[in-house]
N, C-alpha and C. Protein backbone atom coordinates (compact mmCIF):
# COMPACT_ATOMS: atom_id res chain seq x y z
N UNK A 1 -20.30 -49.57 -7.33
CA UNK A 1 -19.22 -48.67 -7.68
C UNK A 1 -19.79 -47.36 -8.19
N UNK A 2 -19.03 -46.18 -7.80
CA UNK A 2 -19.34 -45.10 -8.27
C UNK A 2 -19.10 -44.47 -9.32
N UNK A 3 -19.93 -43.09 -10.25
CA UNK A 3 -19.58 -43.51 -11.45
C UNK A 3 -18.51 -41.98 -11.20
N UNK A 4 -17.89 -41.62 -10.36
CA UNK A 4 -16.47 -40.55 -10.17
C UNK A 4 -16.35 -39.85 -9.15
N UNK A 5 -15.57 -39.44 -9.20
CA UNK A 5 -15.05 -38.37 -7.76
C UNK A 5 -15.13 -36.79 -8.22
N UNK A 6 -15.56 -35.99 -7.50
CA UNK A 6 -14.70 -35.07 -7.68
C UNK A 6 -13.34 -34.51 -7.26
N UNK A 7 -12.91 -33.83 -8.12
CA UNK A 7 -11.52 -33.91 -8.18
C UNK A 7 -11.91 -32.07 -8.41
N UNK A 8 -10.66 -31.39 -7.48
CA UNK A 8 -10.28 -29.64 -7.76
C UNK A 8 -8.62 -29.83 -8.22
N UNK A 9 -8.59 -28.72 -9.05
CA UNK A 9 -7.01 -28.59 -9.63
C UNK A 9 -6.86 -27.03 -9.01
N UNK A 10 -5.57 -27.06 -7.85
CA UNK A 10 -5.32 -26.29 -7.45
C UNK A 10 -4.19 -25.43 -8.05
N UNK A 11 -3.52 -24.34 -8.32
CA UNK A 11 -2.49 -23.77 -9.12
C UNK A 11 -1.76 -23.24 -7.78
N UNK A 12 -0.56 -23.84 -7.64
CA UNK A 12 0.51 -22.71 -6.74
C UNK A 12 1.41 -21.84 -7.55
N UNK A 13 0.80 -20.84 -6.97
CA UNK A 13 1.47 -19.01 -7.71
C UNK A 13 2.58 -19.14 -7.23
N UNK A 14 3.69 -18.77 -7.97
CA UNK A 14 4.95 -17.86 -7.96
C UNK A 14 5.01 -17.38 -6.77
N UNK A 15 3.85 -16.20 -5.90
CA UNK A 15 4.04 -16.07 -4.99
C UNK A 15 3.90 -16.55 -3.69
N UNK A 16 3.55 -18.06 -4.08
CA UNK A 16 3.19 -19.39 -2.95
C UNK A 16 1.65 -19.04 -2.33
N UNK A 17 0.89 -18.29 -3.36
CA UNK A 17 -0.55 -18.74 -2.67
C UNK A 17 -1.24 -19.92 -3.89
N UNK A 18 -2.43 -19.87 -3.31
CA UNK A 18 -3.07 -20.81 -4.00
C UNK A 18 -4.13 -20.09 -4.87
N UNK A 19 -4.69 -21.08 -5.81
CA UNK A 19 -6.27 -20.34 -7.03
C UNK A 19 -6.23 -21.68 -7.58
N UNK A 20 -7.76 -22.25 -7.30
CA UNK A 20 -8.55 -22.95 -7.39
C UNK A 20 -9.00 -22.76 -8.98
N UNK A 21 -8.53 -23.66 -9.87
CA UNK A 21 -8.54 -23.85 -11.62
C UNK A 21 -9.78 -23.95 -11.65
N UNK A 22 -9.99 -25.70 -11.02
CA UNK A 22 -11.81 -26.38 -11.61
C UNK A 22 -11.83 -27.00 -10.87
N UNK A 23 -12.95 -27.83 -10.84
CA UNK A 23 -13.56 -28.11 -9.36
C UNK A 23 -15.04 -28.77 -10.33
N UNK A 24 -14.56 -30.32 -10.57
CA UNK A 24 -15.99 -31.08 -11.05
C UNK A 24 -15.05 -32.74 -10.50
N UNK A 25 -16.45 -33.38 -11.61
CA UNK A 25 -16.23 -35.11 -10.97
C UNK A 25 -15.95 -35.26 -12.37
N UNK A 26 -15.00 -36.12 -11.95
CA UNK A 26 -13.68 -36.68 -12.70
C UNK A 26 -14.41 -38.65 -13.09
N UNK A 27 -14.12 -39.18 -14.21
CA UNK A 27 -14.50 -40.46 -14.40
C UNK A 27 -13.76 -41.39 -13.52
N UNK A 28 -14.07 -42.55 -13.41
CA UNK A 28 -12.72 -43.49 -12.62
C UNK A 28 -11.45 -43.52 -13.62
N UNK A 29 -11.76 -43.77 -15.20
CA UNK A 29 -10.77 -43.53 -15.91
C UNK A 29 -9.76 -42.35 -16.17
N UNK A 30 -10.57 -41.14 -16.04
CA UNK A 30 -9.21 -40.20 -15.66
C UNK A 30 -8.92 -40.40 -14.09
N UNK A 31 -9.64 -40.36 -13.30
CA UNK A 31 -8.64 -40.60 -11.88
C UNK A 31 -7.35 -41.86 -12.29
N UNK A 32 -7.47 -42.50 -13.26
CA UNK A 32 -6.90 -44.01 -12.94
C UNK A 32 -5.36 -43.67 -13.67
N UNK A 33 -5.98 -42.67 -14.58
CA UNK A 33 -5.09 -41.82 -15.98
C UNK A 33 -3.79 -41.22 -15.42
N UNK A 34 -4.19 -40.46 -14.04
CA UNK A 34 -3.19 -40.23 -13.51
C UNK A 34 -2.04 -40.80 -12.83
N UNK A 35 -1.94 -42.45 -12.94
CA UNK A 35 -1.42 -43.04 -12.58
C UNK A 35 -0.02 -43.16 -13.55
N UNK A 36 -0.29 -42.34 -14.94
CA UNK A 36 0.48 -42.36 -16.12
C UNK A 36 1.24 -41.31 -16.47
N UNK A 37 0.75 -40.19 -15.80
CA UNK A 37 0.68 -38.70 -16.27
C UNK A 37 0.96 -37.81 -15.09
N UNK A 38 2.14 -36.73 -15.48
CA UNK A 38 2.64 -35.96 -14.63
C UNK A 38 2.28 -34.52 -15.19
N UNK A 39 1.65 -34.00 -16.05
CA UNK A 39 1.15 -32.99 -17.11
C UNK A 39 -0.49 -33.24 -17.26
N UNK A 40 -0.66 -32.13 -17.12
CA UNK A 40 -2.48 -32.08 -17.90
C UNK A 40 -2.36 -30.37 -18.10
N UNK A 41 -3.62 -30.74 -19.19
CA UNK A 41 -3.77 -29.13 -19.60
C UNK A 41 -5.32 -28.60 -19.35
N UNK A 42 -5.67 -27.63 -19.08
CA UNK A 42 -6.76 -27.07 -18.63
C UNK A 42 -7.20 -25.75 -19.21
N UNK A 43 -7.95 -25.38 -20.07
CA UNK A 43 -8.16 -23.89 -20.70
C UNK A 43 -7.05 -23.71 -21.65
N UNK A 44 -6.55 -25.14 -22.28
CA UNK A 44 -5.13 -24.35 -23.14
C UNK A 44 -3.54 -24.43 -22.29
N UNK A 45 -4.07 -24.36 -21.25
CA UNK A 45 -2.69 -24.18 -20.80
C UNK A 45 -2.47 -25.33 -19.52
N UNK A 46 -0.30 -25.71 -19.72
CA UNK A 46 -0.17 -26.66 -19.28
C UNK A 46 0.15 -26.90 -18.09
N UNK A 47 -0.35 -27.49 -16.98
CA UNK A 47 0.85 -27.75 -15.69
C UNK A 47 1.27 -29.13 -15.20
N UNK A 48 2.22 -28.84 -14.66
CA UNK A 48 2.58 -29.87 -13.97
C UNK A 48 1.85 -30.33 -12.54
N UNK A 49 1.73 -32.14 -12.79
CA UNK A 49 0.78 -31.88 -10.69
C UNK A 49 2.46 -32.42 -10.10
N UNK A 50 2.31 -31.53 -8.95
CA UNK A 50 2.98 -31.47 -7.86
C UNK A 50 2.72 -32.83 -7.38
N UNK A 51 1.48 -32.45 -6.72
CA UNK A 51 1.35 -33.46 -5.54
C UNK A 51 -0.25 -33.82 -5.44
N UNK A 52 -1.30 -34.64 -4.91
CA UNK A 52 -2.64 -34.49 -4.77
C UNK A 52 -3.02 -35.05 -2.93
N UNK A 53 -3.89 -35.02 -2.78
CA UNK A 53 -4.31 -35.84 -1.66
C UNK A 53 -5.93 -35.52 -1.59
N UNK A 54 -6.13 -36.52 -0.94
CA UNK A 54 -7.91 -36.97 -0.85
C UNK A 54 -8.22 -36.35 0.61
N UNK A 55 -9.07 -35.50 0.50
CA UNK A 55 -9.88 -34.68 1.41
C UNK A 55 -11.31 -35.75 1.93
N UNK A 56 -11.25 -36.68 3.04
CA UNK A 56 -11.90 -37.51 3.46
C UNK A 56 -13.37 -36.55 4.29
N UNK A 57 -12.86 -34.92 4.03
CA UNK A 57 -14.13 -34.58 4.72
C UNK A 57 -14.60 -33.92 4.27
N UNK A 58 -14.26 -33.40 2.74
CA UNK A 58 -15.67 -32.93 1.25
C UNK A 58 -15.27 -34.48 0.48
N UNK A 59 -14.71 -35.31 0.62
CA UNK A 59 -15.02 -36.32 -0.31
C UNK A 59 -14.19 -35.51 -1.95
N UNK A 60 -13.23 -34.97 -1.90
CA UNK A 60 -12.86 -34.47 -2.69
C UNK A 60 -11.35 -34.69 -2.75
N UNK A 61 -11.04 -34.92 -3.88
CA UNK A 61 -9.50 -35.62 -4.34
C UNK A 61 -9.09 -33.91 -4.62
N UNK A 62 -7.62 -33.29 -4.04
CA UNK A 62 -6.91 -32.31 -4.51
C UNK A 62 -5.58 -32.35 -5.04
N UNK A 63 -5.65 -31.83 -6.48
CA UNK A 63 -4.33 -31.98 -7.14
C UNK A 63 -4.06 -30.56 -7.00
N UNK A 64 -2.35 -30.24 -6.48
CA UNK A 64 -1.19 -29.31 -6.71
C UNK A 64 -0.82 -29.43 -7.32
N UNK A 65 -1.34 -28.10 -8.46
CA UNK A 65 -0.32 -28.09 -10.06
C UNK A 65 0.69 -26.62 -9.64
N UNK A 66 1.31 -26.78 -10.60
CA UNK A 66 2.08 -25.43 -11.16
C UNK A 66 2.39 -25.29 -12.74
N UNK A 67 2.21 -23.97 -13.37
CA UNK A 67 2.13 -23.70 -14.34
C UNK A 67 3.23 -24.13 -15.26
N UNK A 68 3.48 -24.81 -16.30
CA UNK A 68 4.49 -24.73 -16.98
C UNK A 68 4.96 -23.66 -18.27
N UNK A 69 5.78 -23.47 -18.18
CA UNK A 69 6.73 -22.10 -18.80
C UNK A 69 7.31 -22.41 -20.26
N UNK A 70 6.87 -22.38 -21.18
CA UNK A 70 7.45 -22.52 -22.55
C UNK A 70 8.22 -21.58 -22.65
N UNK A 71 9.06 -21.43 -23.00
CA UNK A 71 9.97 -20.42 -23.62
C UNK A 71 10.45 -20.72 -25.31
């Protein structure tokens, strides 16, 4: 068994492009974490994941976040 994946957290802009947050290897326990969790925070600030899917040809798991808005 391996000891993680990498995992990128993608941000979809307001204006429907994309920007690439972070981009490292993730433990099996946070990959597993997400099985719990619809929120994570990164630099302070919070988003929501959309959606993810596993990129079978970098070997790389991608989560779609979007920013969440406190008011």
């Amino acid at each position: 068994m391996g000891t993680g994946m990498k995992v990128c957290l993608i941000e979809k802009l307001s204006t429907g492009g994309l920007f690439t947050i972070d981009e490292r290897v993730w433990s099996t326990e946070m990959i597993e974490a997400l099985h719990h969790v619809n929120y994570l925070t990164h630099g302070g600030i919070e988003y929501e994941t959309i959606e993810g899917r596993l990129n079978i040809d970098t070997g790389v798991m991608e989560l779609l976040l979007t920013k969440v808005n406190h008011f």
